[in-house]
PDB file of N, CA and C in Angstrom:
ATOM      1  N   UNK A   1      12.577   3.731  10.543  1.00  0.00           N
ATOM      2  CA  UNK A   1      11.202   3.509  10.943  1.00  0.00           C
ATOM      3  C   UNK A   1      10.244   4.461  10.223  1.00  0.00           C
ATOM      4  N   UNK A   2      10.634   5.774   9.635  1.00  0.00           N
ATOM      5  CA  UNK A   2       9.745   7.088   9.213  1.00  0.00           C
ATOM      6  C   UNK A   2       9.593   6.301   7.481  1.00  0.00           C
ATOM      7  N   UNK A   3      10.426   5.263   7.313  1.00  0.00           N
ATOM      8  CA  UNK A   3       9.994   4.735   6.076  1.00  0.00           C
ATOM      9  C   UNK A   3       8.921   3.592   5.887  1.00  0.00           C
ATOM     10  N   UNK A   4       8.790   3.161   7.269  1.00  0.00           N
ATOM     11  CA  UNK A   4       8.023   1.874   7.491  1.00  0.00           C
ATOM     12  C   UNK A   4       6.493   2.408   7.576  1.00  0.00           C
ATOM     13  N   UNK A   5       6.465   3.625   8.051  1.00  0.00           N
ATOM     14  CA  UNK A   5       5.161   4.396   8.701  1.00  0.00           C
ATOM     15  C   UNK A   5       4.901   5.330   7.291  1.00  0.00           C
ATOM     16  N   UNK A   6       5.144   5.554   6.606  1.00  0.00           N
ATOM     17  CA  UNK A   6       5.223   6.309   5.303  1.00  0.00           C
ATOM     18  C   UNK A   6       4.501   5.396   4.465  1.00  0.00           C
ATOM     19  N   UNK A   7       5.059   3.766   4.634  1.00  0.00           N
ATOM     20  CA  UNK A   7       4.827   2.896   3.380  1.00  0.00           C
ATOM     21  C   UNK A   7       3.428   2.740   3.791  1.00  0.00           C
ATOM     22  N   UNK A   8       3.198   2.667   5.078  1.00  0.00           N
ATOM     23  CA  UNK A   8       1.623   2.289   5.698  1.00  0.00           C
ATOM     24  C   UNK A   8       0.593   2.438   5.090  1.00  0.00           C
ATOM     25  N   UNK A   9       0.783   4.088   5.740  1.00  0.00           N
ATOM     26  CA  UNK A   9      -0.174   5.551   5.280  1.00  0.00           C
ATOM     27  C   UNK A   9      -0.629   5.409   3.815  1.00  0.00           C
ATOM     28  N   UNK A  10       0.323   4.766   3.281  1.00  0.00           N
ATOM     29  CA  UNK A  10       0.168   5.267   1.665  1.00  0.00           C
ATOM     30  C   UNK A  10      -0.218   3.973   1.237  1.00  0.00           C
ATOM     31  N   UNK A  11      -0.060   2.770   2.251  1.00  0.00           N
ATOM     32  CA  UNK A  11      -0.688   1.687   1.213  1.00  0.00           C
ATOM     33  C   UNK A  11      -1.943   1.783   2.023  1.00  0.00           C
ATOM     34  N   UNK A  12      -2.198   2.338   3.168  1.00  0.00           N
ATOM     35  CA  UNK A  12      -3.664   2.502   3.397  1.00  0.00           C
ATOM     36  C   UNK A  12      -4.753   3.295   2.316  1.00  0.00           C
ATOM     37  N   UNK A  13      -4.041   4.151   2.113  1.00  0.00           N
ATOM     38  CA  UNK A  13      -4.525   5.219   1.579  1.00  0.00           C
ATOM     39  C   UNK A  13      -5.427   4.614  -0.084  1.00  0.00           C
ATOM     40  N   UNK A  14      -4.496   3.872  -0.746  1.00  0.00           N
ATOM     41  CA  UNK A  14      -4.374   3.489  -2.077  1.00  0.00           C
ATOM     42  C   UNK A  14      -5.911   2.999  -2.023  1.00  0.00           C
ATOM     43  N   UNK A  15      -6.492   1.667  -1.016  1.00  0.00           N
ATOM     44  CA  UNK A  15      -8.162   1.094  -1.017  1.00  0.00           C
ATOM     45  C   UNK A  15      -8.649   2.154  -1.328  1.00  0.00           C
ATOM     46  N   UNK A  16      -8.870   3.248  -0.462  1.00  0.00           N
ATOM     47  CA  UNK A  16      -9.924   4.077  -0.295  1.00  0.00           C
ATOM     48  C   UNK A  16     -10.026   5.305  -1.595  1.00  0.00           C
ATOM     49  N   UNK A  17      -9.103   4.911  -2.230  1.00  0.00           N
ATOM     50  CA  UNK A  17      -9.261   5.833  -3.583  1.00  0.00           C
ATOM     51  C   UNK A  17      -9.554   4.992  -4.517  1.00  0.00           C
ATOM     52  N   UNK A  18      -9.090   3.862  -4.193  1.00  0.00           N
ATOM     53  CA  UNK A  18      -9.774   2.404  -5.585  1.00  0.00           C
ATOM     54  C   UNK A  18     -10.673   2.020  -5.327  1.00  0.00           C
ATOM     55  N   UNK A  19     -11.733   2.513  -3.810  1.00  0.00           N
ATOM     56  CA  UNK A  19     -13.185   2.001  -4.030  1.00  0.00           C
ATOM     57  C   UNK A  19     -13.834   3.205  -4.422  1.00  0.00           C
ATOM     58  N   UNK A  20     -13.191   4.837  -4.383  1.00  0.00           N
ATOM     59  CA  UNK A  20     -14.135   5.758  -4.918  1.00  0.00           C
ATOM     60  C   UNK A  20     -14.058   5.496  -6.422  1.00  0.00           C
ATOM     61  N   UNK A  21     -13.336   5.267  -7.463  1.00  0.00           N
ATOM     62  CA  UNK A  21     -13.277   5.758  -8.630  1.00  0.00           C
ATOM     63  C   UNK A  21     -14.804   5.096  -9.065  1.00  0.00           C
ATOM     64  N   UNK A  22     -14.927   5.809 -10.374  1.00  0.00           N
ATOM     65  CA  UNK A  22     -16.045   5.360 -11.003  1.00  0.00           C
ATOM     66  C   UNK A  22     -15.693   5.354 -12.999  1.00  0.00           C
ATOM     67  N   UNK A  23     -16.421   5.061 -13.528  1.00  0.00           N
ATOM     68  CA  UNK A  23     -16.077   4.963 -15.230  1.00  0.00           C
ATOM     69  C   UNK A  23     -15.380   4.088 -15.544  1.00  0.00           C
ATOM     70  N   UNK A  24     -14.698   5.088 -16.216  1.00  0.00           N
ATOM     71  CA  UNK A  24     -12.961   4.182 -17.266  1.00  0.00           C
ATOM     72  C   UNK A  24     -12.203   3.865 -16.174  1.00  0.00           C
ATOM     73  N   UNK A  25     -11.797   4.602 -15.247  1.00  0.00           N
ATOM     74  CA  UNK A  25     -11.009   4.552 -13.847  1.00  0.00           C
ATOM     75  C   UNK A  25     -10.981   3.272 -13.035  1.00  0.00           C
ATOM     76  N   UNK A  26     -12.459   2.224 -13.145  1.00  0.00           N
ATOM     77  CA  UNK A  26     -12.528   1.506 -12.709  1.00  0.00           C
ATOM     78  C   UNK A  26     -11.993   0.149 -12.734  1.00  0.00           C
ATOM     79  N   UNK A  27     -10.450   0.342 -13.797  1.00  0.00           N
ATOM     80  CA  UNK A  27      -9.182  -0.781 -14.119  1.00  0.00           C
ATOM     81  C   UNK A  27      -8.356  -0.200 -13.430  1.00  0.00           C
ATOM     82  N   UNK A  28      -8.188   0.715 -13.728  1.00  0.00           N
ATOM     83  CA  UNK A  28      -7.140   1.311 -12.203  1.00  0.00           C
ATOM     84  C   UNK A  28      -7.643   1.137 -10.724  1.00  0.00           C
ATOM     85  N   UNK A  29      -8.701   1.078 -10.572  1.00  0.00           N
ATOM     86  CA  UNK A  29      -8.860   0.197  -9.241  1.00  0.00           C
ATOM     87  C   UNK A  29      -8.083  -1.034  -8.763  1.00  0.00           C
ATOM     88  N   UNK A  30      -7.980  -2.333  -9.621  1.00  0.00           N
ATOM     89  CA  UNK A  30      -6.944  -3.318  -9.492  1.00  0.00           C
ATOM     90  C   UNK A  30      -5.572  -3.014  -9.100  1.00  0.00           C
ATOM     91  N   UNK A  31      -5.108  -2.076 -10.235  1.00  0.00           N
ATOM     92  CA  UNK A  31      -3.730  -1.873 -10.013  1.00  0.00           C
ATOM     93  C   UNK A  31      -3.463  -1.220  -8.766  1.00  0.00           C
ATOM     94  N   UNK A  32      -4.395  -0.123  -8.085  1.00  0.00           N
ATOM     95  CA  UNK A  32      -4.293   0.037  -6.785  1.00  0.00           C
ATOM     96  C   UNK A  32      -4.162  -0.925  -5.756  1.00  0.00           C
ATOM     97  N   UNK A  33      -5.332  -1.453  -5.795  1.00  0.00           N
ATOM     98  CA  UNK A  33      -5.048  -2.564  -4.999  1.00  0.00           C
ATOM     99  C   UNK A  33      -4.192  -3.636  -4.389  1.00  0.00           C
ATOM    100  N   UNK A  34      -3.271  -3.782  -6.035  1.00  0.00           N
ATOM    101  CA  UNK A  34      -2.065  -5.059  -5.811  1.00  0.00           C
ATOM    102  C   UNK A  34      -1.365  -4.091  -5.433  1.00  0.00           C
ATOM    103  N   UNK A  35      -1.034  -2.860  -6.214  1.00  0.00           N
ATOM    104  CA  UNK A  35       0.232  -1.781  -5.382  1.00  0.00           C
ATOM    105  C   UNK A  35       0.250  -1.860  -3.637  1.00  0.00           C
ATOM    106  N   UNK A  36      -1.469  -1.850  -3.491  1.00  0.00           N
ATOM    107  CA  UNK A  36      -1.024  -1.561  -1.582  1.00  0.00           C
ATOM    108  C   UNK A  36      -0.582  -2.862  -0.983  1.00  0.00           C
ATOM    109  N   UNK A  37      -1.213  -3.960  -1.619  1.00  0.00           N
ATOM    110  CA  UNK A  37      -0.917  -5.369  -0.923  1.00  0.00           C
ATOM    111  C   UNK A  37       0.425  -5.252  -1.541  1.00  0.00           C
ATOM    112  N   UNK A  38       1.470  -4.678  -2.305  1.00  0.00           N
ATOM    113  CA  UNK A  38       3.026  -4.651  -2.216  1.00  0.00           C
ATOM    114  C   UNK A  38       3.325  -4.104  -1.340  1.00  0.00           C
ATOM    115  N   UNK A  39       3.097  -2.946  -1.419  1.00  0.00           N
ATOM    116  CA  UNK A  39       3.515  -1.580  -0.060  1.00  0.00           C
ATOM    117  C   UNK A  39       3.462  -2.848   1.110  1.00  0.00           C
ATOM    118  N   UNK A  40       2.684  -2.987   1.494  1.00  0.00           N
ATOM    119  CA  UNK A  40       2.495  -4.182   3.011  1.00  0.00           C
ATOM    120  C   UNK A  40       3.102  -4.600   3.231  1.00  0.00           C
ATOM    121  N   UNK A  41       3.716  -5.407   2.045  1.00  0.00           N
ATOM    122  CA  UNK A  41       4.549  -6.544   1.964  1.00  0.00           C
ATOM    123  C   UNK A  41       5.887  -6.099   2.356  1.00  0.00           C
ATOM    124  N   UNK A  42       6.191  -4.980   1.444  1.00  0.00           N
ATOM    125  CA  UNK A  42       6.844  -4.205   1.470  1.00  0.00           C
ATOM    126  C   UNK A  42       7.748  -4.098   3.462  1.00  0.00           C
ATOM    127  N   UNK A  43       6.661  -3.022   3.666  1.00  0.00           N
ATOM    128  CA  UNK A  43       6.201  -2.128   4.986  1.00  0.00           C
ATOM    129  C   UNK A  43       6.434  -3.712   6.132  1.00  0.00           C
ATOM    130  N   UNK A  44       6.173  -4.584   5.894  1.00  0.00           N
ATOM    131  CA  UNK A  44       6.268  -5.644   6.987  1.00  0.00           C
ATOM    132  C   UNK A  44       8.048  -6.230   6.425  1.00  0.00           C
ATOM    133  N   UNK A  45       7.959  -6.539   5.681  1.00  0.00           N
ATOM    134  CA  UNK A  45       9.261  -7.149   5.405  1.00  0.00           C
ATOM    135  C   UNK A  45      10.778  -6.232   6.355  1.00  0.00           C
ATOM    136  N   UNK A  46      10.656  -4.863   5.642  1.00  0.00           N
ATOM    137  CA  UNK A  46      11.325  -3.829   6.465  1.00  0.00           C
ATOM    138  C   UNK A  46      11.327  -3.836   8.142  1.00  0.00           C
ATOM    139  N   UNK A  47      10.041  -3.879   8.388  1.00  0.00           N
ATOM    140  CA  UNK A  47       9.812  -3.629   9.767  1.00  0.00           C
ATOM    141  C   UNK A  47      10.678  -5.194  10.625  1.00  0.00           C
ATOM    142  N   UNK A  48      10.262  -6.479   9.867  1.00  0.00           N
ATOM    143  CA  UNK A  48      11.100  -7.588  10.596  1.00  0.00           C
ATOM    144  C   UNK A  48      12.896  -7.462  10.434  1.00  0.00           C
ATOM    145  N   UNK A  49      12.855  -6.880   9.402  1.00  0.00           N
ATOM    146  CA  UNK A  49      14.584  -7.096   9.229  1.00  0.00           C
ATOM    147  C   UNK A  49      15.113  -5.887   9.966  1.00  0.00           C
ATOM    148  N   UNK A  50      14.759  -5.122  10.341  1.00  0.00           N
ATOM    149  CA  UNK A  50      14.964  -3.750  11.233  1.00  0.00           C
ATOM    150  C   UNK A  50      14.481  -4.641  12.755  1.00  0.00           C
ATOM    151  N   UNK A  51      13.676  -5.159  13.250  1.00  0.00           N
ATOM    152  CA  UNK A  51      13.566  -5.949  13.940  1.00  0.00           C
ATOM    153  C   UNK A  51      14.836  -7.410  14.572  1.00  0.00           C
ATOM    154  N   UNK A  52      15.146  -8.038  13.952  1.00  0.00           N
ATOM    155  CA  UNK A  52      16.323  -9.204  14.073  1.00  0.00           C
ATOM    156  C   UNK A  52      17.602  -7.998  14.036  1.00  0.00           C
ATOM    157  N   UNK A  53      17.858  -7.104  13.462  1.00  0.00           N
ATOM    158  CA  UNK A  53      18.938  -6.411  13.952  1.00  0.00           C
ATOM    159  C   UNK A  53      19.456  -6.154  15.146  1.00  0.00           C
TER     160      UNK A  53
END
């Protein structure tokens, strides 16, 4: 479960640093973005199969 709550935090985290950037930085915004919508995916997938166990 400390991996499910880990993946969260950190795909929460990822928006709020891809809406501060500014400049050149602002293509790495995207890649943040799809990274956290993985993490999620991620973070939920785990949580159901730990779940049906």
């Amino acid at each position: 479960m400390r991996t499910v709550i880990f993946l969260i935090l950190i795909a929460g985290i990822l928006p709020m640093i891809a809406t501060n950037l500014h400049g050149n930085l602002i293509n790495l915004s995207g890649v943040l973005w799809i990274t956290s919508g993985i993490l999620f995916f991620i973070a939920a997938y785990k949580a159901i199969k730990k779940r049906r166990k």
